[in-house]
N, C-alpha and C. Protein backbone atom coordinates (compact mmCIF):
# COMPACT_ATOMS: atom_id res chain seq x y z
N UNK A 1 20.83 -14.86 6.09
CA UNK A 1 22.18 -15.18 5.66
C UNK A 1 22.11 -16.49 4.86
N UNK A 2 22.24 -16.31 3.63
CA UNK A 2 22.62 -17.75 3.04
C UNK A 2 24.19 -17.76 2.33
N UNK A 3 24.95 -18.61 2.51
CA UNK A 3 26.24 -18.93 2.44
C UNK A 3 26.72 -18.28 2.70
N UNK A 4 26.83 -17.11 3.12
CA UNK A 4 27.64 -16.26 3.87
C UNK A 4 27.26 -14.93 3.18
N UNK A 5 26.28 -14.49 2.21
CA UNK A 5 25.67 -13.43 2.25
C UNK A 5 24.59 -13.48 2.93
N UNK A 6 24.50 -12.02 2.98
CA UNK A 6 23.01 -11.25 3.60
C UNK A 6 22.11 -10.52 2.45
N UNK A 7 21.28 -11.38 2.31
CA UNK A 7 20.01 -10.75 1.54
C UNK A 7 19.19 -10.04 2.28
N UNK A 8 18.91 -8.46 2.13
CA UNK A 8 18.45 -7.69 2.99
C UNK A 8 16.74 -6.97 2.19
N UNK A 9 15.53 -7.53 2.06
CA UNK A 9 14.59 -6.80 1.32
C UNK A 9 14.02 -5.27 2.40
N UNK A 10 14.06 -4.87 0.88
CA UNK A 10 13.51 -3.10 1.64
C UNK A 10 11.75 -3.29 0.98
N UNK A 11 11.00 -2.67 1.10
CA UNK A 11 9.57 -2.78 0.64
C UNK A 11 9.04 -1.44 0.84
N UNK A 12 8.46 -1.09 -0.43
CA UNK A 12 7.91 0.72 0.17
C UNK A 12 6.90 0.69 -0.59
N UNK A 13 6.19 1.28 -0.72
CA UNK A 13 4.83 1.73 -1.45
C UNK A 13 4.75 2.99 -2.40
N UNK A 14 4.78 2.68 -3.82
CA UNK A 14 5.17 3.83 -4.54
C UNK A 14 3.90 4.27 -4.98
N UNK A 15 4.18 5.89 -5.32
CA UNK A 15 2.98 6.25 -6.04
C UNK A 15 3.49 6.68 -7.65
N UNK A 16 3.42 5.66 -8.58
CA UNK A 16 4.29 5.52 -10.32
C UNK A 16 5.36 5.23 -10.33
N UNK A 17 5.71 4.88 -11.51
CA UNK A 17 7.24 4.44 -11.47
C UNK A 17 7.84 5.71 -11.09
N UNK A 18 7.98 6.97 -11.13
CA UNK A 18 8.87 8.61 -10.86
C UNK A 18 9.20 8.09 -9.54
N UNK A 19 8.55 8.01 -8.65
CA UNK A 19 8.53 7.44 -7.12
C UNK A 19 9.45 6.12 -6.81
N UNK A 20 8.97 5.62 -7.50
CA UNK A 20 9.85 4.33 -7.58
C UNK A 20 11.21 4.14 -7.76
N UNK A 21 11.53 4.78 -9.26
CA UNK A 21 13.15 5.27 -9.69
C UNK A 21 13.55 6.00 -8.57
N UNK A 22 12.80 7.26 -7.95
CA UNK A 22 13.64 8.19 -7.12
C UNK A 22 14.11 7.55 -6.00
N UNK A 23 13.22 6.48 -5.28
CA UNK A 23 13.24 5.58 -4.14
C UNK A 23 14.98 4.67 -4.41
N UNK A 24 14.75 4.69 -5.69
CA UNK A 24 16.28 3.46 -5.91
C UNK A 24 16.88 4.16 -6.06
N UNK A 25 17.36 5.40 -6.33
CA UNK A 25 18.41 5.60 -6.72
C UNK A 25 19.10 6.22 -5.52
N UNK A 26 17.75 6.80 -4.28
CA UNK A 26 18.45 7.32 -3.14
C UNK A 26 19.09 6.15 -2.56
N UNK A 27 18.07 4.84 -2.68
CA UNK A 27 18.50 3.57 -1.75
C UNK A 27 20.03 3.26 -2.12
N UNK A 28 20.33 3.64 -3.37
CA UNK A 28 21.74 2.69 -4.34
C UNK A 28 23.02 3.68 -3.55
N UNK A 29 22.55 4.96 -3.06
CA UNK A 29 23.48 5.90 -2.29
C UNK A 29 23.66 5.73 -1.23
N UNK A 30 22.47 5.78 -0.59
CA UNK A 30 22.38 4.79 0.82
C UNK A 30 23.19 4.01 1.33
N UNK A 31 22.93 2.88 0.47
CA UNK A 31 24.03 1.44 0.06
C UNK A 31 24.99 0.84 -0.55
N UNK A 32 25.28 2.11 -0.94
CA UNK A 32 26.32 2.36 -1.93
C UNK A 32 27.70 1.16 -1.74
N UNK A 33 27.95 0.56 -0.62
CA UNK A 33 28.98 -0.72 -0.31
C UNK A 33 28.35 -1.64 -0.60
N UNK A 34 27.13 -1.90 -1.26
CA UNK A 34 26.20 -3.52 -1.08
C UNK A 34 26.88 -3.66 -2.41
N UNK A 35 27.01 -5.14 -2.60
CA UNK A 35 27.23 -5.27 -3.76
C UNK A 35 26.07 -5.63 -5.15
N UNK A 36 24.94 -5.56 -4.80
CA UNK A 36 24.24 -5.80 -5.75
C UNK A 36 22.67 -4.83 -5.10
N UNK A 37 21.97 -3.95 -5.43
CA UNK A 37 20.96 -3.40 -5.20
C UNK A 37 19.76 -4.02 -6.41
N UNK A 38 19.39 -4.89 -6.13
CA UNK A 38 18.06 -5.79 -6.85
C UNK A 38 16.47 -4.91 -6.84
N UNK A 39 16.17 -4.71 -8.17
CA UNK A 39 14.65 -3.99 -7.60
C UNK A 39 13.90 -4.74 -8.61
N UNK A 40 12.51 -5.17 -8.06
CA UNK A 40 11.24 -4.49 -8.86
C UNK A 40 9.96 -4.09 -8.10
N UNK A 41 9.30 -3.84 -9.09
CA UNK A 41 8.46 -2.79 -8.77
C UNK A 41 7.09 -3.05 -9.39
N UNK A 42 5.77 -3.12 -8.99
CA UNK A 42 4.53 -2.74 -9.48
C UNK A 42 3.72 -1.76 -9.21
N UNK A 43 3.25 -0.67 -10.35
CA UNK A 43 2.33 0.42 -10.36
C UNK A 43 0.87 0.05 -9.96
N UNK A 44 0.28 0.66 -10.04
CA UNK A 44 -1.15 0.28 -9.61
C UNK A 44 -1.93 -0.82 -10.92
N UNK A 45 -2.26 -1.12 -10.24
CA UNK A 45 -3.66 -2.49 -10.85
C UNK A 45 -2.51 -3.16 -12.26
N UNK A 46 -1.20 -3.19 -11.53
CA UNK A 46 -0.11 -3.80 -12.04
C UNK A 46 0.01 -3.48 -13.43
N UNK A 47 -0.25 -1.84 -14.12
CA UNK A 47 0.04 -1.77 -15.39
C UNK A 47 1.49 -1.64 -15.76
N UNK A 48 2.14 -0.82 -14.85
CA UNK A 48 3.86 -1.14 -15.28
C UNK A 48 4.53 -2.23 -13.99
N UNK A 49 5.10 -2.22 -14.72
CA UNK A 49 5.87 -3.45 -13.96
C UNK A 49 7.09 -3.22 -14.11
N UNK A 50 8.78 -3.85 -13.65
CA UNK A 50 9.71 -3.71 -13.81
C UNK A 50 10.88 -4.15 -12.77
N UNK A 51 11.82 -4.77 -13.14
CA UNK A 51 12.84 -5.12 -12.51
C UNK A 51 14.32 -4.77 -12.77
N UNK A 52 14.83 -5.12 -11.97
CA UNK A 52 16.51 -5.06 -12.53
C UNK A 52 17.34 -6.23 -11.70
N UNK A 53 18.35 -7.31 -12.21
CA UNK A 53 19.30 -7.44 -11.53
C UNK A 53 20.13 -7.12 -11.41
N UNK A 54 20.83 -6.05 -11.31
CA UNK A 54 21.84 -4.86 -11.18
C UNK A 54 23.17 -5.80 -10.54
N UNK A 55 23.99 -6.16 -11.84
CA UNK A 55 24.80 -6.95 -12.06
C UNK A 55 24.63 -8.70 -11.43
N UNK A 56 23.31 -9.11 -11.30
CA UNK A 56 23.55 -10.45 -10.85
C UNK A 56 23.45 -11.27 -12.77
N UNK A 57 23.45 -12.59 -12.68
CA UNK A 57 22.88 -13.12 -13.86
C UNK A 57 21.81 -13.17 -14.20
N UNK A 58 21.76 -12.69 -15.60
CA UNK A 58 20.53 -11.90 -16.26
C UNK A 58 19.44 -13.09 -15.85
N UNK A 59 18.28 -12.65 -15.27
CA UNK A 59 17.12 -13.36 -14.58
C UNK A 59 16.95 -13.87 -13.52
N UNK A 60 18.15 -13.94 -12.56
CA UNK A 60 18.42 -14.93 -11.24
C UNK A 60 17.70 -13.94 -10.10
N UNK A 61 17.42 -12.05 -10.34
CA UNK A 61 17.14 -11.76 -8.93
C UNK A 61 15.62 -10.89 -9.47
N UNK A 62 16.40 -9.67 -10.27
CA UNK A 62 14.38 -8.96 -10.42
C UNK A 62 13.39 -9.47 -11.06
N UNK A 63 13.63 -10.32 -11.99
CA UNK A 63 12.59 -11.53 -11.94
C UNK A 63 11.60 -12.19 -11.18
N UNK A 64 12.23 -13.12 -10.30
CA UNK A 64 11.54 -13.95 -9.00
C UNK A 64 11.58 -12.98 -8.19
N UNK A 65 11.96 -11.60 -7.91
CA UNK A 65 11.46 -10.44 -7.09
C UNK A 65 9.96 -10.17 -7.15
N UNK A 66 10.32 -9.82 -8.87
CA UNK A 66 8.67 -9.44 -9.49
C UNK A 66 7.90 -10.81 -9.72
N UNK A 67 7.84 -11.78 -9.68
CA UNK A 67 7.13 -12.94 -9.45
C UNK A 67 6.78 -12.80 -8.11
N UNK A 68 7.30 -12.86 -7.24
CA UNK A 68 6.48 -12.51 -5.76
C UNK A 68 5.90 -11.55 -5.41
N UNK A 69 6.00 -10.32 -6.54
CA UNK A 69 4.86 -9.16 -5.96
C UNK A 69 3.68 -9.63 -6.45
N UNK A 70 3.96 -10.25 -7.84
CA UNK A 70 2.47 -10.60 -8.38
C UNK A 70 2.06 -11.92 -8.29
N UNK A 71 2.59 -12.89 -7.33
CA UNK A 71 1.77 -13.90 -7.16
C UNK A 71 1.46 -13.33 -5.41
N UNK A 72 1.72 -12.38 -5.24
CA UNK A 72 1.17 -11.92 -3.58
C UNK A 72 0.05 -10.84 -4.44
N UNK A 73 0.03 -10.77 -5.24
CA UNK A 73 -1.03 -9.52 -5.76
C UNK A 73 -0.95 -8.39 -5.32
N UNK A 74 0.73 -8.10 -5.53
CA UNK A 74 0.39 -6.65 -4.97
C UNK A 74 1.09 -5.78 -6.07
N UNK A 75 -0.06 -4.29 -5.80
CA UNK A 75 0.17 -3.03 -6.57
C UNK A 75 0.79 -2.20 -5.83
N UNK A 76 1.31 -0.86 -6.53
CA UNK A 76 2.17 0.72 -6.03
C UNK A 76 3.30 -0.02 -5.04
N UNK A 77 3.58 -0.59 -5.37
CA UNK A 77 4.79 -2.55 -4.34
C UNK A 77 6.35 -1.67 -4.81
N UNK A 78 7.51 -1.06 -4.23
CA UNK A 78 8.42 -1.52 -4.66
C UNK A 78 9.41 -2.32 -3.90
N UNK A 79 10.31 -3.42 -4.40
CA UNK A 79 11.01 -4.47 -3.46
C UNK A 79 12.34 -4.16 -4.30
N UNK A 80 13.08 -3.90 -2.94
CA UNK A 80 14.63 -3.70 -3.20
C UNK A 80 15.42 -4.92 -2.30
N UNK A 81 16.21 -5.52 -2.91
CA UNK A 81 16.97 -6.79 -2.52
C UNK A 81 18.03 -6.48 -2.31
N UNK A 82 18.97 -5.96 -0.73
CA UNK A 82 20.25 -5.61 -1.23
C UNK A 82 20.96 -6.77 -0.68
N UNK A 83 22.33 -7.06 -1.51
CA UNK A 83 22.93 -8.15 -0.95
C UNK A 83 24.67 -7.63 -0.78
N UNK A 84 25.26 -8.29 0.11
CA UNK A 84 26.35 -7.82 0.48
C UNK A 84 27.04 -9.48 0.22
N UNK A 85 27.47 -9.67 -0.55
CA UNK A 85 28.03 -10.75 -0.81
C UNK A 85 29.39 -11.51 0.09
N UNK A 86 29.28 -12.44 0.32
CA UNK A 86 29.99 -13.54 1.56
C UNK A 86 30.90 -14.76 1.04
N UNK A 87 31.24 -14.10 0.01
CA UNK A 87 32.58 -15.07 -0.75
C UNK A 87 32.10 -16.47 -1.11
N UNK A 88 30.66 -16.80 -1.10
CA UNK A 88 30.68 -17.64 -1.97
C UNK A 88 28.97 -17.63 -2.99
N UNK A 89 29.82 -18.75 -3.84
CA UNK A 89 28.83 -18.39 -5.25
C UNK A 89 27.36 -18.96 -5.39
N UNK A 90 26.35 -18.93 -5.22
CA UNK A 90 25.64 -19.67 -5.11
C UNK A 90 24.80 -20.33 -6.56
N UNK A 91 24.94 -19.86 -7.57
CA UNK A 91 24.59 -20.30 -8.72
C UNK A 91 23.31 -19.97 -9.38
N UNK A 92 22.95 -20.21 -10.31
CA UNK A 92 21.16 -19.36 -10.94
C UNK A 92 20.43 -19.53 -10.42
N UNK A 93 20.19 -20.76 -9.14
CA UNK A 93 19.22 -21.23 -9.30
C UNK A 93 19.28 -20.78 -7.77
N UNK A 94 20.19 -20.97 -6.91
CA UNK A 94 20.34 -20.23 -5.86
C UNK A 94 20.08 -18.97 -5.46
N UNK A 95 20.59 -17.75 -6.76
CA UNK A 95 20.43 -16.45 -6.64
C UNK A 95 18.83 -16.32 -6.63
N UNK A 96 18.23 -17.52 -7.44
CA UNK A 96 16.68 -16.84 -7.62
C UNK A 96 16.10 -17.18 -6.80
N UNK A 97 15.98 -18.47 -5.95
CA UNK A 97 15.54 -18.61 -4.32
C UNK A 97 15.49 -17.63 -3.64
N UNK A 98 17.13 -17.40 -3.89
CA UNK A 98 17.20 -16.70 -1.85
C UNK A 98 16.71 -15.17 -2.70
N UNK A 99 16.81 -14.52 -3.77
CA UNK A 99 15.70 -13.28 -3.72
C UNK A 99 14.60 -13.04 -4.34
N UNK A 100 13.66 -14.83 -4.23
CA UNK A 100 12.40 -14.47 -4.49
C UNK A 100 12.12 -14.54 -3.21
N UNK A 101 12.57 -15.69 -2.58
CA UNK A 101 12.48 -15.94 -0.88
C UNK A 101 12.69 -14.01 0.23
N UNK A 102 13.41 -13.61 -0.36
CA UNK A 102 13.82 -12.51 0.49
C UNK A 102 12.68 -11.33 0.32
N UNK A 103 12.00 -11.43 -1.26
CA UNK A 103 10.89 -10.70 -0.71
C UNK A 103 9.90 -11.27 -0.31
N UNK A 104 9.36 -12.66 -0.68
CA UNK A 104 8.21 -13.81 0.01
C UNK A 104 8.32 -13.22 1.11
N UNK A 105 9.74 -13.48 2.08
CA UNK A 105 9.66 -13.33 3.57
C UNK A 105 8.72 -11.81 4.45
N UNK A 106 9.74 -10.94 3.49
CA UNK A 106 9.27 -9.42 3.86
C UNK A 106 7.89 -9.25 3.51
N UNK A 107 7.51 -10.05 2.52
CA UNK A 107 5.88 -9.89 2.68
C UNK A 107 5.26 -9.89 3.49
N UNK A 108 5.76 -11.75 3.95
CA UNK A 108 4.92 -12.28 5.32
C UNK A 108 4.90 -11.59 6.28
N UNK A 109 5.78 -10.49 6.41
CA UNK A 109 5.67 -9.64 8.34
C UNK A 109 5.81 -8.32 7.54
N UNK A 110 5.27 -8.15 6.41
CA UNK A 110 4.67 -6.29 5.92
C UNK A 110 3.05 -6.62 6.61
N UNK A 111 2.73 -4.97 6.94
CA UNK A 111 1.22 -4.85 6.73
C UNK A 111 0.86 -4.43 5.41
N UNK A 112 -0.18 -5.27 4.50
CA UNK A 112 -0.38 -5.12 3.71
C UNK A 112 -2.01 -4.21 3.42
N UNK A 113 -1.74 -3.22 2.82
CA UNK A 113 -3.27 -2.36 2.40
C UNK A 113 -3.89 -2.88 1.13
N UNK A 114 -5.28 -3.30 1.28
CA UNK A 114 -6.09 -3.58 0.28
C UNK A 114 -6.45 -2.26 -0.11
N UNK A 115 -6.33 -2.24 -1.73
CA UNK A 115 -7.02 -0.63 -2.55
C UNK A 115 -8.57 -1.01 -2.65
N UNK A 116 -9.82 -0.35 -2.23
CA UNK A 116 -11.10 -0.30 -2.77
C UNK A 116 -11.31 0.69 -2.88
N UNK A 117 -12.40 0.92 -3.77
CA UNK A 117 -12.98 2.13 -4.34
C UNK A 117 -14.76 2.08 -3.45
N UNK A 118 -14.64 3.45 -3.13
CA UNK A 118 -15.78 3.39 -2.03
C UNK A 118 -16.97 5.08 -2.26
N UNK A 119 -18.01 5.34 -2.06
CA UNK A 119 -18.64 6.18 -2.48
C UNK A 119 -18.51 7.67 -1.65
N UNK A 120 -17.96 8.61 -1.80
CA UNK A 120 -17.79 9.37 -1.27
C UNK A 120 -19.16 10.23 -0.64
N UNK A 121 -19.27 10.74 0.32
CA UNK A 121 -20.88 11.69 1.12
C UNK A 121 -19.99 12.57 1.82
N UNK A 122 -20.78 13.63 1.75
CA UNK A 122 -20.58 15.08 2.15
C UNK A 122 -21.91 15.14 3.61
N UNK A 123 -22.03 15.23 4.89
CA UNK A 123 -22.86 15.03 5.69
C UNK A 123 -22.91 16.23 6.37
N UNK A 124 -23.87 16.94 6.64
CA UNK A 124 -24.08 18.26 7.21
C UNK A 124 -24.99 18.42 7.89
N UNK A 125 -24.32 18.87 9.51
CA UNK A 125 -25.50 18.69 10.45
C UNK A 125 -25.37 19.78 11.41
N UNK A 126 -25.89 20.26 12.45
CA UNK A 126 -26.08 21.13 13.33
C UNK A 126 -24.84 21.14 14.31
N UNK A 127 -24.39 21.79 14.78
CA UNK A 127 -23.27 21.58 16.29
C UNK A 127 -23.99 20.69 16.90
N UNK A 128 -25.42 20.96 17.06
CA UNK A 128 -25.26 19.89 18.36
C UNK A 128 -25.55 18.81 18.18
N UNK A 129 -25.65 18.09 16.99
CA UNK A 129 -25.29 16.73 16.22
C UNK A 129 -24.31 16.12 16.21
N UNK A 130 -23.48 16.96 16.26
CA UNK A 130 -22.00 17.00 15.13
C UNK A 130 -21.25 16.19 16.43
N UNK A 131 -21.29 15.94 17.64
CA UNK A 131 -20.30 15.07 18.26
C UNK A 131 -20.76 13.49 18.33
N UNK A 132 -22.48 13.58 18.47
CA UNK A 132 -22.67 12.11 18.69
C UNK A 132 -22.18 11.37 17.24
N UNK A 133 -22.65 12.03 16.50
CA UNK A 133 -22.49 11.51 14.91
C UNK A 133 -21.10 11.31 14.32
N UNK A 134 -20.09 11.90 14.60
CA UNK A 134 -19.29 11.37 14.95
C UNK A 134 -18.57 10.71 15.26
N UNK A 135 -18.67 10.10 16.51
CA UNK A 135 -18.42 8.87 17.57
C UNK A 135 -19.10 7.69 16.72
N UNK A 136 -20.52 8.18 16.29
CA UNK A 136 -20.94 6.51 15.33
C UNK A 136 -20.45 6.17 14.66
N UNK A 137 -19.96 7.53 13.82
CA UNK A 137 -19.60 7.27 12.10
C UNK A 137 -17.91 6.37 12.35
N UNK A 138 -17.21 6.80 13.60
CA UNK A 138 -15.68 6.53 13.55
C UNK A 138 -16.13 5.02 13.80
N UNK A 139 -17.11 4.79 15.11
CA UNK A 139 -17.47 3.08 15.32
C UNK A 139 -17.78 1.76 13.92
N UNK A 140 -17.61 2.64 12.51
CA UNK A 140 -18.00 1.66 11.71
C UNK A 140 -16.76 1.33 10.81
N UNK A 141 -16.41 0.05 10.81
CA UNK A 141 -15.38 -0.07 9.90
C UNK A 141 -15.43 -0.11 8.24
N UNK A 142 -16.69 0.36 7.88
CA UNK A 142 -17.38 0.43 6.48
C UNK A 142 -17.35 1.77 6.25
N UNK A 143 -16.65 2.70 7.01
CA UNK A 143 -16.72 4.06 6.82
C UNK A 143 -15.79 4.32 7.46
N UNK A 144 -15.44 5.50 6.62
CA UNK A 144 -13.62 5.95 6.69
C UNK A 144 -14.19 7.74 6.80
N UNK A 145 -13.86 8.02 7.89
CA UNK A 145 -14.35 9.47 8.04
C UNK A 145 -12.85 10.16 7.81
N UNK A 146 -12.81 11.46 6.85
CA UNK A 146 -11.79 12.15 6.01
C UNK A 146 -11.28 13.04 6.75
N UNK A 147 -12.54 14.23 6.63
CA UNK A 147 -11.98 15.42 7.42
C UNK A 147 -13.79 15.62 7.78
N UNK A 148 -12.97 16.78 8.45
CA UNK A 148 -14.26 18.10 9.24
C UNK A 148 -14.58 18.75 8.85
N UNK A 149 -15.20 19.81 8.49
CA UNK A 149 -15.18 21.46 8.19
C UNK A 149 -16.11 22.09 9.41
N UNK A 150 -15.48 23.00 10.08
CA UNK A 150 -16.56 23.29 10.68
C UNK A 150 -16.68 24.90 10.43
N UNK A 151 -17.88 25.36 10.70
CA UNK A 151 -18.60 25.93 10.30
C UNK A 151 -19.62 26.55 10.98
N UNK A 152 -20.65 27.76 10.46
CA UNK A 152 -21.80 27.95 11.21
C UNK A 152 -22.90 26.51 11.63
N UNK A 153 -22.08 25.33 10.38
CA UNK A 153 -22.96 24.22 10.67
C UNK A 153 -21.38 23.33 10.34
N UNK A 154 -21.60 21.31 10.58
CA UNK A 154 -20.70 20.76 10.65
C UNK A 154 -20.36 19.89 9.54
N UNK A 155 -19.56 20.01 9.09
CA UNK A 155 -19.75 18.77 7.51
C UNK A 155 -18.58 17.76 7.40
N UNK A 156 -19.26 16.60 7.74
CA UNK A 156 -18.45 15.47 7.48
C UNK A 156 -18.18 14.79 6.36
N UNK A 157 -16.70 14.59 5.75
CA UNK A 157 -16.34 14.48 4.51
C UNK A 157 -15.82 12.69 4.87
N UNK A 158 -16.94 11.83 4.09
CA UNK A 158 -16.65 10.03 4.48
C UNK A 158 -16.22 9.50 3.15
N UNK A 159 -16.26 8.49 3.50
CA UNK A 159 -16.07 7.33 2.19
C UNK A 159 -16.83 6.36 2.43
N UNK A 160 -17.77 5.66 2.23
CA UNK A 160 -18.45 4.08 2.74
C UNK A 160 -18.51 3.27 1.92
N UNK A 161 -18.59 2.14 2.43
CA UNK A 161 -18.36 0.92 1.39
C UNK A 161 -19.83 0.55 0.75
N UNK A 162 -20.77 0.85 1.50
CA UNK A 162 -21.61 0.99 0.73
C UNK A 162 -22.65 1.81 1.19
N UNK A 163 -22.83 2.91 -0.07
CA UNK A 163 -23.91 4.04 -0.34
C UNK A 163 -25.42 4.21 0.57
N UNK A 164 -25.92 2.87 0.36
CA UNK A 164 -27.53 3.08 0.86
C UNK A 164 -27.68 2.88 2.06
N UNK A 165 -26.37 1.82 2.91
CA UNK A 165 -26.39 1.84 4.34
C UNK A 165 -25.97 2.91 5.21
N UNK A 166 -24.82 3.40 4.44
CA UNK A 166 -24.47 4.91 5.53
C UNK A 166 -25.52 5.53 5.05
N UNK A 167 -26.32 6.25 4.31
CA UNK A 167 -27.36 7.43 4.25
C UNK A 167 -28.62 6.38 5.53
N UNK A 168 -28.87 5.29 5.55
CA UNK A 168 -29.90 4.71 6.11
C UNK A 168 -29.02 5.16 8.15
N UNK A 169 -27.75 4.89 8.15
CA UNK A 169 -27.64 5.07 9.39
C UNK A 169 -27.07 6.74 9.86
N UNK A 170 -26.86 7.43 9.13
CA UNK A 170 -26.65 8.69 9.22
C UNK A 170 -28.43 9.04 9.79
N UNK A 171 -29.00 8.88 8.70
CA UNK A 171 -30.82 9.59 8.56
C UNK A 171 -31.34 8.70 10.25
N UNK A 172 -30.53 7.50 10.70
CA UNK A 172 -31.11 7.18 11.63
C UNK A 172 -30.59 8.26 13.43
N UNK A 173 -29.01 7.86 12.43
CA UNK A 173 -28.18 9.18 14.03
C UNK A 173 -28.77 9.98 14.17
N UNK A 174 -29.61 10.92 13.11
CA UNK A 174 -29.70 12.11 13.29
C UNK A 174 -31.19 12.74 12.92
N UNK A 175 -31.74 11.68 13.37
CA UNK A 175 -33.35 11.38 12.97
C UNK A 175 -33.54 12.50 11.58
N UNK A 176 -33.25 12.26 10.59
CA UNK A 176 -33.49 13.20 9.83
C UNK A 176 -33.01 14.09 9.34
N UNK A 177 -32.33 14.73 10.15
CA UNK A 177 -32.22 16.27 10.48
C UNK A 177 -30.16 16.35 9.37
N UNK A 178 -29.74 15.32 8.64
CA UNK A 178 -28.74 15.41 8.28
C UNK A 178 -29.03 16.03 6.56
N UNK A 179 -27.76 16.93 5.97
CA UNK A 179 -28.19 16.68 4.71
C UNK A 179 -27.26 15.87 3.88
N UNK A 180 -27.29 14.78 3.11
CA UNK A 180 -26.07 14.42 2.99
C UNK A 180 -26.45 14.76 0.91
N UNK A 181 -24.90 14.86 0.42
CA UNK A 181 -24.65 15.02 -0.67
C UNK A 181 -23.84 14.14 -1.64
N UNK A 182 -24.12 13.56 -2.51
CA UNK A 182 -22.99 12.40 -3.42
C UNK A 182 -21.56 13.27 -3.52
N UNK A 183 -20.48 12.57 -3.84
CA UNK A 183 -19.52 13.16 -3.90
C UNK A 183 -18.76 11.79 -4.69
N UNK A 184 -17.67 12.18 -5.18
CA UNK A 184 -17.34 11.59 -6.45
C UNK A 184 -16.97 9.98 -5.97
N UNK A 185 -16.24 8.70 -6.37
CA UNK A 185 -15.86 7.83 -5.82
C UNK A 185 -14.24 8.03 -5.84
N UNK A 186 -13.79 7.32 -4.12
CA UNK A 186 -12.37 7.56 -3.74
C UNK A 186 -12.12 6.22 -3.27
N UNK A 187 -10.78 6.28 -3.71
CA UNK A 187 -10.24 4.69 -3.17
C UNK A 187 -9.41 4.91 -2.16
N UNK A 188 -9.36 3.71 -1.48
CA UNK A 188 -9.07 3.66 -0.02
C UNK A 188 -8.34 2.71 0.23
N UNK A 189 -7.24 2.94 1.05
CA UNK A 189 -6.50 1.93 1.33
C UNK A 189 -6.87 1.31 3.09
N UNK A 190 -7.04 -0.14 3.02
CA UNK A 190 -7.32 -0.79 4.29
C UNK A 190 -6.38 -1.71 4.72
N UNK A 191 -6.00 -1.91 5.60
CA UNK A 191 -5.20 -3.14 6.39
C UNK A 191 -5.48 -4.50 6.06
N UNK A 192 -4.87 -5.48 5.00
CA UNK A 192 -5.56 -6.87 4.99
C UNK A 192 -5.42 -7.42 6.10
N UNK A 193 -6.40 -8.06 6.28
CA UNK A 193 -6.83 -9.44 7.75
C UNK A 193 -6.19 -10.37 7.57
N UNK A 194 -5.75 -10.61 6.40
CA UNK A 194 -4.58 -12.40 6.46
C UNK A 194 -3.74 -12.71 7.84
């Protein structure tokens, strides 16, 4: 609450701007009593970008919105600012505080996902492999196990952060006996540690 409005940030994770627009325009129905629905938005590896202050003064809200996605460095980001206004005025310099501040805040208590790009392996092993190997592969946080297939034999579909150590500890789980295959590179989203 500052002066007697409520600055309320929403935060979602888009996949393109299509996602993004569709996200606001359900939110603007949603909220349809707020008096001002504030957005912007960043696409991946921040090639589009975009804001609106949807009737505040031109620069006071999606501006310093989109200044805080990209001095937090974040991509596929969209931040919606809704404000329900409290009878008094707070001025340019005010409006751009309290909603660069309103998404700063929602940052600080979002979980935020780091994007990396990681080497994809195809791993194929016997049933009676297929549970210990498993249990190792989930124990590593450098490997992101996908799916299953199972089969007359078992094939584990991973991601690892790096290539020569999972084939070195796979070939060790499974003395050998694994076949593993390259598979294209996939990016991955992880939990930042901040």
């Amino acid at each position: 609450m500052i002066n007697k409005s409520r600055f309320i940030c929403f935060l979602k994770r888009i996949d393109g701007e299509p996602d993004a627009r569709a996200f606001i325009e359900q939110h603007r129905k949603d909220h349809w009593n707020a008096n001002h629905n504030c957005t912007a938005f960043v696409t991946a590896d921040g090639l589009i970008s975009r804001s609106s202050d949807d009737g505040e003064p031109s620069g006071t809200a999606g501006a310093p919105m989109l200044e805080m996605l990209n001095g937090h460095h974040m991509t596929d980001t969209l931040a919606i600012v809704t404000r329900y206004f409290g009878g008094v005025k707070l001025g340019a310099g005010g409006l751009v505080r309290a909603y660069g501040r309103a998404v700063s805040s929602a940052l600080d208590t979002a979980t935020v996902h780091e994007i990396r790009y990681w080497s994809q392996l195809h791993v194929t092993v016997n049933h009676d492999l297929a549970g210990s190997l498993e249990g190792r592969l989930r124990s590593h946080d450098d490997i992101d196990l996908q799916d299953v297939t199972y089969s007359n034999v078992v094939t584990f579909h991973l991601a690892a952060a790096d290539e020569k150590t999972a084939r070195e500890l796979i070939n060790s789980y499974t003395a050998g006996a694994a076949t593993v295959v390259d598979g294209d590179e996939v990016r991955i989203e992880i939990p930042s540690r901040d």
